[in-house]
Each structure stands twice: as C-alpha cells, then as structure tokens.
C-alpha atoms as a PDB file:
ATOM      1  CA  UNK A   1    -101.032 168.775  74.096  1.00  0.00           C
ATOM      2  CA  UNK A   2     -98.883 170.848  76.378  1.00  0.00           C
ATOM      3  CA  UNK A   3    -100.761 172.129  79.442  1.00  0.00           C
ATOM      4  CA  UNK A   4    -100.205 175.905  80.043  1.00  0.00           C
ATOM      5  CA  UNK A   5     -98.412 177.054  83.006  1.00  0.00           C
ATOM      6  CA  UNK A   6    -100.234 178.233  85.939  1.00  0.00           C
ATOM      7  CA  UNK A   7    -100.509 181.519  86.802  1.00  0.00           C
ATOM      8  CA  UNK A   8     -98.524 182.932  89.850  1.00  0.00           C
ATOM      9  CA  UNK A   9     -99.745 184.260  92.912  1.00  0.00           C
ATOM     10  CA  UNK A  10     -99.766 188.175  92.441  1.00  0.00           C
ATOM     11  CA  UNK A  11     -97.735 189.130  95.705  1.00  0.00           C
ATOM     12  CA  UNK A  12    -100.169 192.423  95.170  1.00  0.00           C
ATOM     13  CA  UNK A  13    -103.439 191.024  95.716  1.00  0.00           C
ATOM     14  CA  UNK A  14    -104.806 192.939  97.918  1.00  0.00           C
ATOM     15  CA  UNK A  15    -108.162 190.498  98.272  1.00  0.00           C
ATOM     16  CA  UNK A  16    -108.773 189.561 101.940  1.00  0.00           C
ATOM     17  CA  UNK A  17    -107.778 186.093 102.675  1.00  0.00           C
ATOM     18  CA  UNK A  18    -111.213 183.803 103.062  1.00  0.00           C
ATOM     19  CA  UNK A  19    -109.143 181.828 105.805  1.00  0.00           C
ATOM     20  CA  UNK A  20    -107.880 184.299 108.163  1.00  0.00           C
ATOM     21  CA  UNK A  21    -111.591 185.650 107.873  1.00  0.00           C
ATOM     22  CA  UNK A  22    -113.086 182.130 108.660  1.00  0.00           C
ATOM     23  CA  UNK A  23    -110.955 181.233 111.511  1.00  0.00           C
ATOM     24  CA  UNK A  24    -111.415 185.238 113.356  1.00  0.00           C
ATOM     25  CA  UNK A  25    -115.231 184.587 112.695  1.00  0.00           C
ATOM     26  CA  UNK A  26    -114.924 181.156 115.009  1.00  0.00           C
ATOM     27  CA  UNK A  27    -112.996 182.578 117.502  1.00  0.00           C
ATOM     28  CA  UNK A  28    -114.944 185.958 117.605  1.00  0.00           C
ATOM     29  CA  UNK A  29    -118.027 183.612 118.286  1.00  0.00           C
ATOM     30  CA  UNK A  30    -115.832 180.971 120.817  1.00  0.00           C
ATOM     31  CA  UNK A  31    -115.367 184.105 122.762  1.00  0.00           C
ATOM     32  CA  UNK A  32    -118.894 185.262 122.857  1.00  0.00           C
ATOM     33  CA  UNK A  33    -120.162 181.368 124.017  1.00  0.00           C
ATOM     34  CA  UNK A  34    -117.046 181.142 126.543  1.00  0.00           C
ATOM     35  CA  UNK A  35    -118.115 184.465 128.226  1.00  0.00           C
ATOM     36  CA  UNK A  36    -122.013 183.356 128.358  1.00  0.00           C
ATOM     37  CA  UNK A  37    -120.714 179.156 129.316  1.00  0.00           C
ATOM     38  CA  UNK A  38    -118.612 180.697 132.004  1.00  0.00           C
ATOM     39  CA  UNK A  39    -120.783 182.908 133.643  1.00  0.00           C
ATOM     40  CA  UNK A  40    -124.070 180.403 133.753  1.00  0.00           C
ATOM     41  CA  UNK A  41    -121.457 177.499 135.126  1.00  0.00           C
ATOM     42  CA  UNK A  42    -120.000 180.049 137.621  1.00  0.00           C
ATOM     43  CA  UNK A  43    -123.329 181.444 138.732  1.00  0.00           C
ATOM     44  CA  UNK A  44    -124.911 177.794 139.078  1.00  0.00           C
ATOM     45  CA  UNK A  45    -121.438 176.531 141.255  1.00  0.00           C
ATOM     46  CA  UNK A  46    -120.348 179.380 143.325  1.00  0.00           C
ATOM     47  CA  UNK A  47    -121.945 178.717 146.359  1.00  0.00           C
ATOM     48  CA  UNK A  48    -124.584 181.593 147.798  1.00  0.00           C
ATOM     49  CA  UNK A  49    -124.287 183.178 144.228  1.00  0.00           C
ATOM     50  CA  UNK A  50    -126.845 185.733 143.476  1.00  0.00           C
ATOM     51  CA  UNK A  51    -126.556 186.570 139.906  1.00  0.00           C
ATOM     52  CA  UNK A  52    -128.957 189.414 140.594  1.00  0.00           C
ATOM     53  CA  UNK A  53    -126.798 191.168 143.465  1.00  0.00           C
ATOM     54  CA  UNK A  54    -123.284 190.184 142.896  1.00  0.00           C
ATOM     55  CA  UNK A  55    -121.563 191.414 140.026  1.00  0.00           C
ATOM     56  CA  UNK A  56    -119.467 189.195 137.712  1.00  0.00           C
ATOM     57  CA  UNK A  57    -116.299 190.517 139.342  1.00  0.00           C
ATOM     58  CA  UNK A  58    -117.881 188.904 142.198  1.00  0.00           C
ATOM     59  CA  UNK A  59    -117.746 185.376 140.063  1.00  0.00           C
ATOM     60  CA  UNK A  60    -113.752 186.125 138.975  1.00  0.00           C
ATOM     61  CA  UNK A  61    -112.364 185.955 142.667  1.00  0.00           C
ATOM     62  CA  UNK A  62    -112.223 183.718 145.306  1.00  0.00           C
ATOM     63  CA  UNK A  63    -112.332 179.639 145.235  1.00  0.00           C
ATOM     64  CA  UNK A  64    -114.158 179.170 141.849  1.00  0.00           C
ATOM     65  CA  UNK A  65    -112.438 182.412 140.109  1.00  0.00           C
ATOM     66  CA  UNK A  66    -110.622 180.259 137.191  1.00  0.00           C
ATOM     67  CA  UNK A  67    -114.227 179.597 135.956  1.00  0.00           C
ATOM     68  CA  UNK A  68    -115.297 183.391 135.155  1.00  0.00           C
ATOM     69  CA  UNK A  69    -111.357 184.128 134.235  1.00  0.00           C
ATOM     70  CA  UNK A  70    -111.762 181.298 131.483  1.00  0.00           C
ATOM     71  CA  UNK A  71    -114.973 183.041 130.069  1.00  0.00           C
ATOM     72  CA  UNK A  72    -112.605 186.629 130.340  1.00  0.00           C
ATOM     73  CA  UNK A  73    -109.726 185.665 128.314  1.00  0.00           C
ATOM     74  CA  UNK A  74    -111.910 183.709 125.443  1.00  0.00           C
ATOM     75  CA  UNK A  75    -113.826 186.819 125.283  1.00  0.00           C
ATOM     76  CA  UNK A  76    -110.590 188.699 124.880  1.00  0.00           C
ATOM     77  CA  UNK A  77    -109.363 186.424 122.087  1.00  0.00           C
ATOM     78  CA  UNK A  78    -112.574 186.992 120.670  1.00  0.00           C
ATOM     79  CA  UNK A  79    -112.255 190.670 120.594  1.00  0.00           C
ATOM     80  CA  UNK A  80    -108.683 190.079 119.202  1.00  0.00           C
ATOM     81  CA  UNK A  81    -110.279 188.024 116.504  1.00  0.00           C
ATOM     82  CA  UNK A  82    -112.772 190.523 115.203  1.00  0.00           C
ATOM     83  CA  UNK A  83    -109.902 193.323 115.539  1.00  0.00           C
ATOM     84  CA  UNK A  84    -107.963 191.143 113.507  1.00  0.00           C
ATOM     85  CA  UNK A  85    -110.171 190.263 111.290  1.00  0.00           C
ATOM     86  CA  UNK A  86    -111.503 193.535 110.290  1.00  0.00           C
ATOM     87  CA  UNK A  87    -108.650 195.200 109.604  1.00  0.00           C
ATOM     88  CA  UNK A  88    -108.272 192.301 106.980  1.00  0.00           C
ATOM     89  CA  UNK A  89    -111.143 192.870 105.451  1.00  0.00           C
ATOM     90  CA  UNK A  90    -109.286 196.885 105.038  1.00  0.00           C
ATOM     91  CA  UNK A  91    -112.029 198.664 105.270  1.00  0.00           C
ATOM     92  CA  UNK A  92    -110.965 202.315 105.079  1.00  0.00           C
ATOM     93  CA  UNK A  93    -111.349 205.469 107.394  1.00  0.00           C
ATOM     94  CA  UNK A  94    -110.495 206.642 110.941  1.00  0.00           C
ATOM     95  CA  UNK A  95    -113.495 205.259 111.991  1.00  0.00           C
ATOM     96  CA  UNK A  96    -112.683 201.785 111.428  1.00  0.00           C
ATOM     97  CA  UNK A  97    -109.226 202.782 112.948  1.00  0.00           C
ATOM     98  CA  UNK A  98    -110.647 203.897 115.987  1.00  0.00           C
ATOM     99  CA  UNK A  99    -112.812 200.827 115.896  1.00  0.00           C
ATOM    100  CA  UNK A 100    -110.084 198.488 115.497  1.00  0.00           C
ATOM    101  CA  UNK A 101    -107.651 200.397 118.139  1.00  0.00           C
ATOM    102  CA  UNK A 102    -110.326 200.260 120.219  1.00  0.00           C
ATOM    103  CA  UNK A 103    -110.520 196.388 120.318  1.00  0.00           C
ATOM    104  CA  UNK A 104    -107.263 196.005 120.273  1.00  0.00           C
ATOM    105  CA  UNK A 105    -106.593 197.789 124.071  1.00  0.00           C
ATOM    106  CA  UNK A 106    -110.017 196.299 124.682  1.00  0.00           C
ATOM    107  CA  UNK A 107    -108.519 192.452 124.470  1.00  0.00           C
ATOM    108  CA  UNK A 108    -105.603 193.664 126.863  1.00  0.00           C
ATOM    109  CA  UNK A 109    -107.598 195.528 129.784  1.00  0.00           C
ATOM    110  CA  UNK A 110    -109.693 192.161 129.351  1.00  0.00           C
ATOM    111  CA  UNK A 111    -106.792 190.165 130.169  1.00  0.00           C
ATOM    112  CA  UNK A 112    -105.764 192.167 133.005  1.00  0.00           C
ATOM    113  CA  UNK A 113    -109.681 191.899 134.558  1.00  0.00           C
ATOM    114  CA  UNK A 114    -109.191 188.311 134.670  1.00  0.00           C
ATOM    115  CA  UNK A 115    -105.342 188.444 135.831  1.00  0.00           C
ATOM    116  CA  UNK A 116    -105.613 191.078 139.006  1.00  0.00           C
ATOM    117  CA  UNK A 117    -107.533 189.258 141.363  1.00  0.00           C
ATOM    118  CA  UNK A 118    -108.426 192.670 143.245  1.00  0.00           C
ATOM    119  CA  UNK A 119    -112.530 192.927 142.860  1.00  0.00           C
ATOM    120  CA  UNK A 120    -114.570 191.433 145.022  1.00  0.00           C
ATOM    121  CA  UNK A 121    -113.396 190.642 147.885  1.00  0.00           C
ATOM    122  CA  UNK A 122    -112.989 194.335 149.228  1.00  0.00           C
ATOM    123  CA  UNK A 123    -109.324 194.593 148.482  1.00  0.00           C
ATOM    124  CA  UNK A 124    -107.433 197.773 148.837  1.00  0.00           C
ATOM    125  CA  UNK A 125    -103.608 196.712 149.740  1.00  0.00           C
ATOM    126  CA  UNK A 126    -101.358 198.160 146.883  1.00  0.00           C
ATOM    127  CA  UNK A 127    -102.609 199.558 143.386  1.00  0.00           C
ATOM    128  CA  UNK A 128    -105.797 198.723 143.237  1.00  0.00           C
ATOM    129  CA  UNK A 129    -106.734 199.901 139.518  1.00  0.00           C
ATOM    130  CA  UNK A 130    -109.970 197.653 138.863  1.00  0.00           C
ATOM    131  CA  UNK A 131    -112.327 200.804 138.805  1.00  0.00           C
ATOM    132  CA  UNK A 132    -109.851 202.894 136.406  1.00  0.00           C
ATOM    133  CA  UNK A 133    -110.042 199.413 133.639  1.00  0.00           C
ATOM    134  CA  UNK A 134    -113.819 200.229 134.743  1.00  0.00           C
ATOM    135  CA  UNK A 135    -113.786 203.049 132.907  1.00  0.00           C
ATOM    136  CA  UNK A 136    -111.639 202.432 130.366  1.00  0.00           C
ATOM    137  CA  UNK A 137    -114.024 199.627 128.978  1.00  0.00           C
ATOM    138  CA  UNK A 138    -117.393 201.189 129.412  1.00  0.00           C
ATOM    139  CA  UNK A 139    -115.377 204.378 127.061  1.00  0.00           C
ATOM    140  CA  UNK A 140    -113.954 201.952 124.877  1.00  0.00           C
ATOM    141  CA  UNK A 141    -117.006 199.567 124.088  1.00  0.00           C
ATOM    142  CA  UNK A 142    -118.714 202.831 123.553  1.00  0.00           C
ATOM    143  CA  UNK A 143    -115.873 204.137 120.652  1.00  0.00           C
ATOM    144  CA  UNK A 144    -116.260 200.390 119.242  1.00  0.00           C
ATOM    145  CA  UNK A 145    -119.730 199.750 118.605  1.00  0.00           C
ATOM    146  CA  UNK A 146    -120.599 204.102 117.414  1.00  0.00           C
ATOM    147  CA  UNK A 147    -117.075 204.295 115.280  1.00  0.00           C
ATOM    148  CA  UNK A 148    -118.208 202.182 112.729  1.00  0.00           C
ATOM    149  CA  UNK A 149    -121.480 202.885 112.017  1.00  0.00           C
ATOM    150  CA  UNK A 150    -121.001 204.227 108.826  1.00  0.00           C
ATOM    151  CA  UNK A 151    -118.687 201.883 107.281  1.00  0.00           C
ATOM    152  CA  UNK A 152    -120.817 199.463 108.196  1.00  0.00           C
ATOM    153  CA  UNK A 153    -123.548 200.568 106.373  1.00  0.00           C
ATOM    154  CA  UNK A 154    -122.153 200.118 103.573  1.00  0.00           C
ATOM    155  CA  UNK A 155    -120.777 196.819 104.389  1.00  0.00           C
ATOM    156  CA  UNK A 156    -124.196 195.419 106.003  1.00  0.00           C
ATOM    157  CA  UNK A 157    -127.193 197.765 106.848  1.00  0.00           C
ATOM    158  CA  UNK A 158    -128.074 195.138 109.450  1.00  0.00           C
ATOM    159  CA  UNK A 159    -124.654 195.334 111.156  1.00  0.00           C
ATOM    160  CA  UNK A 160    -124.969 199.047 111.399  1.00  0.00           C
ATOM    161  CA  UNK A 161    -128.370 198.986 112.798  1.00  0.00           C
ATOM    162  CA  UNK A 162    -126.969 196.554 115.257  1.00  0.00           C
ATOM    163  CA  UNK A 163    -124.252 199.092 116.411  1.00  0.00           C
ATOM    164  CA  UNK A 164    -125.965 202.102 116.073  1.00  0.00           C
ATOM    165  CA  UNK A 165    -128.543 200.008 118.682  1.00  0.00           C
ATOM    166  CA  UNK A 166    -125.399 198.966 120.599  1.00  0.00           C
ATOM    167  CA  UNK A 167    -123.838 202.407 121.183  1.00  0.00           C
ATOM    168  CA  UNK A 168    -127.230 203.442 122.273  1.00  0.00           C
ATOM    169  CA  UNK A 169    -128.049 200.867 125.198  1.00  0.00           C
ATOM    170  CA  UNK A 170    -124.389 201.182 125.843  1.00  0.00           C
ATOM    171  CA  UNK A 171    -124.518 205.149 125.750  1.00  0.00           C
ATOM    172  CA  UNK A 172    -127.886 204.987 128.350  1.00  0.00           C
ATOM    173  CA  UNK A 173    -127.191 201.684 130.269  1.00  0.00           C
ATOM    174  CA  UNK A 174    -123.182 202.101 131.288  1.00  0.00           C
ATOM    175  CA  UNK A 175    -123.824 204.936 133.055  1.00  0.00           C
ATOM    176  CA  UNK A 176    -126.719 203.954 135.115  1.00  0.00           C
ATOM    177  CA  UNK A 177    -124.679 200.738 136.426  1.00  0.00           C
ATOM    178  CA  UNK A 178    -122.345 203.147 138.560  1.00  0.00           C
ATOM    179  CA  UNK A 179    -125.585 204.307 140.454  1.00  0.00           C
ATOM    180  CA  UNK A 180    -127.768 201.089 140.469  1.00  0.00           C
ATOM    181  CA  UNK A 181    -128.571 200.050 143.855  1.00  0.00           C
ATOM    182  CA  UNK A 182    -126.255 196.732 144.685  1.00  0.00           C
ATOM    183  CA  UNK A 183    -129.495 194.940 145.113  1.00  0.00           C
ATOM    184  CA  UNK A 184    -129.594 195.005 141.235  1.00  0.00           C
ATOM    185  CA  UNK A 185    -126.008 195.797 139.934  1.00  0.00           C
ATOM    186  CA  UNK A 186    -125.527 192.100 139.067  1.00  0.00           C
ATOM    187  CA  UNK A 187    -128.100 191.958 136.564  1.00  0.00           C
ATOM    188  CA  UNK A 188    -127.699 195.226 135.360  1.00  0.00           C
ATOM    189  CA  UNK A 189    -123.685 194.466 134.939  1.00  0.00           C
ATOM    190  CA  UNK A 190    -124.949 191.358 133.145  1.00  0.00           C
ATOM    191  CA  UNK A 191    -127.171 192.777 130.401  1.00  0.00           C
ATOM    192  CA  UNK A 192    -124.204 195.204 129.648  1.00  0.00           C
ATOM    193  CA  UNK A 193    -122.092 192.077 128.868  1.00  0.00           C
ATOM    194  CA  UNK A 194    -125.014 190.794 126.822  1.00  0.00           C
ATOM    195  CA  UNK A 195    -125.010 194.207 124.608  1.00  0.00           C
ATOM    196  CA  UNK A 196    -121.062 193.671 123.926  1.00  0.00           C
ATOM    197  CA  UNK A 197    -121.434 189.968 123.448  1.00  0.00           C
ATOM    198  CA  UNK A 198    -124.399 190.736 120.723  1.00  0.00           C
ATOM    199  CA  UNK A 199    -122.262 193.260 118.955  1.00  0.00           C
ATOM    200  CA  UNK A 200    -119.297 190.781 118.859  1.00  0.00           C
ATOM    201  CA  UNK A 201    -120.806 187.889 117.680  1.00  0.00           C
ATOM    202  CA  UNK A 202    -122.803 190.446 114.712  1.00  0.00           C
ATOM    203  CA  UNK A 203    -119.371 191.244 113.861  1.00  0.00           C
ATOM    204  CA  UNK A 204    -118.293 187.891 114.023  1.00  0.00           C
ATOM    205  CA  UNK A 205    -121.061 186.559 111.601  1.00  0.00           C
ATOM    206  CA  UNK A 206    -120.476 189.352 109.205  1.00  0.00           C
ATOM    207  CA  UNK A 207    -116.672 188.714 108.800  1.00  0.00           C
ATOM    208  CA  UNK A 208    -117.643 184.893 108.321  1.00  0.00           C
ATOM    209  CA  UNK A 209    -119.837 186.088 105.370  1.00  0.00           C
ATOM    210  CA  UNK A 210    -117.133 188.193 103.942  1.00  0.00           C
ATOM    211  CA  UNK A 211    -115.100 184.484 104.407  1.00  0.00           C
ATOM    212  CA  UNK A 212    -117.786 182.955 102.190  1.00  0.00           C
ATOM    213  CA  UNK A 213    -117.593 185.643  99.652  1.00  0.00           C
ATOM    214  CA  UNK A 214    -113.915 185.669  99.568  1.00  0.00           C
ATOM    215  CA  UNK A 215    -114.077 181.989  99.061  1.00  0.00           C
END
C-alpha cells in the first residue's frame, strides 16, 4: 500500500511559531532573575552598600560595577525577548506597536545604562546624559505597560489587569522618585524595578502559554 505524500509546509502560514515563542518566554524570564540575582549579589558585596540610600546606579559603578551591568544587559535581552516575541504572536493595532517600539528603544537605553559608567560617582566631565536616559525610561515603561491594555484583554484578562496595575504604580511612583529624600531613593528606585520586572516576567509567562498553545 503506497503511503501518501506529505503535505508541504504552506510558506503562508501565518501561525506563530511555538519555538521562537518558547525560547523569548525563557529569556524574557532570564532577564527578570538576572536583574533581581544581580542586584541582591551586588548589594550583599559592595562594601558600605545601603540598599535603602544608594540607588542602583550607585551598584553599576565603581570596583564591583560588572555585577549590576550583568543584571542590566540580561534585563535588556529580556525586554528584547518579549518585544520579539510579541510581535510574533501579531497581535494587531497601534497599541501593540507602540508597545513593541517601546521595548525595543527600551533594550538599547538599557544597554547604554550599563555601558556609560557616568552615575554615581558624581561625574560631570564631558556629556553626561544619564538623567536624559532617566527620563526616557520612566516615559517609556509608562507607554509599555498602558499601550496594551486592551489587546491584552482580549488575549489574557489577567495580563491586562497586571498592566493596567503596572501603568498605575508606574504613573504615581516614577514621579515621586525625582523628589524622594536620598535617605530613601534606593528603595524607592528599587520597587520601581520590581513593577517593570513583574510586568516583564507576566508578559513573559503569557507568551510561553501562547508557546504551549501553538504547540
């Protein structure tokens, strides 16, 4: 008995590919536990750290600075992931464009964080452009987790409850860090960081779900 032929790949299927999905969902969540790993290890080594008083930028220069620049550019490959990753998963509207954009200068101002060694140790020879990438990534996070609030709901209710919650800390809690006294501004800058890492690695687990669906 003669075995049919198997069917070509249609070059048109337009179904997301379960494997690109699975391997942006790891990274996405690599990047969230390298940010956290990095931090903890950096607060515990740096000598005279005060996680509560000194800011993370504080962590990312001086003797010990490859330890907090490790936990930068995983998180930044993490953001690339999830970027990546949800435009795979082509889910329509200028929201999610914005949204993806968004992540995708995100990953590269993340980069340049951990690159410029020109926070925290009072520096002000040259260009010092720290505060500006400041700026740009308390606007940006804010564009990323409110964008896609409605295509998430149809995607996952939970996931847009999650950014909708995001974009509000974010909204109330970025602002307040320029003005917190810099008794506190460590802690505060550090439960910003927790916000974005929540939102990545609820983005992360949702585009590993679409992976198992896809599978």
């Amino acid at each position: 008995m003669s075995r049919k032929p198997s069917r070509a790949a249609d070059p048109l299927d337009m179904r997301p590919d379960a494997t690109l999905l699975r391997i942006c969902a790891i990274v996405g969540a690599l990047g969230v536990a390298a940010l956290i790993a990095s931090n903890i290890v950096g607060s515990v080594l740096v000598p005279g750290h005060d996680w509560v008083s000194d800011t993370v930028s504080d962590l990312a220069a001086g003797e010990f600075e490859i330890i907090q620049d490790v936990g930068f550019y995983g998180f930044a490959g993490g953001l690339f992931a999830i970027a990546l990753g949800l435009a795979h998963m082509r889910l329509s509207g200028t929201r999610m464009t914005v949204t993806i954009l968004s992540l995708a200068v995100l990953t590269g101002i993340v980069i340049i964080v951990g690159a410029r060694n020109e926070y925290g140790d009072n520096d002000n020879e040259g260009v010092v452009i720290h505060i500006y990438l400041v700026y740009a990534l308390g606007l940006l996070f804010l564009a990323a987790f409110a964008a896609p609030i409605p295509a998430f709901r149809d995607l996952s209710r939970n996931l847009s409850r999650i950014s909708f919650l995001c974009a509000i800390l974010w909204a109330i809690m970025a602002p307040i860090f320029f003005i917190m006294p810099t008794a506190y501004d460590g802690a505060w800058e550090r439960a910003l960081g927790l916000v974005a890492a929540f939102w990545v690695a609820a983005v992360s687990h949702e585009i590993g779900k679409c992976a198992s669906r896809e599978s």
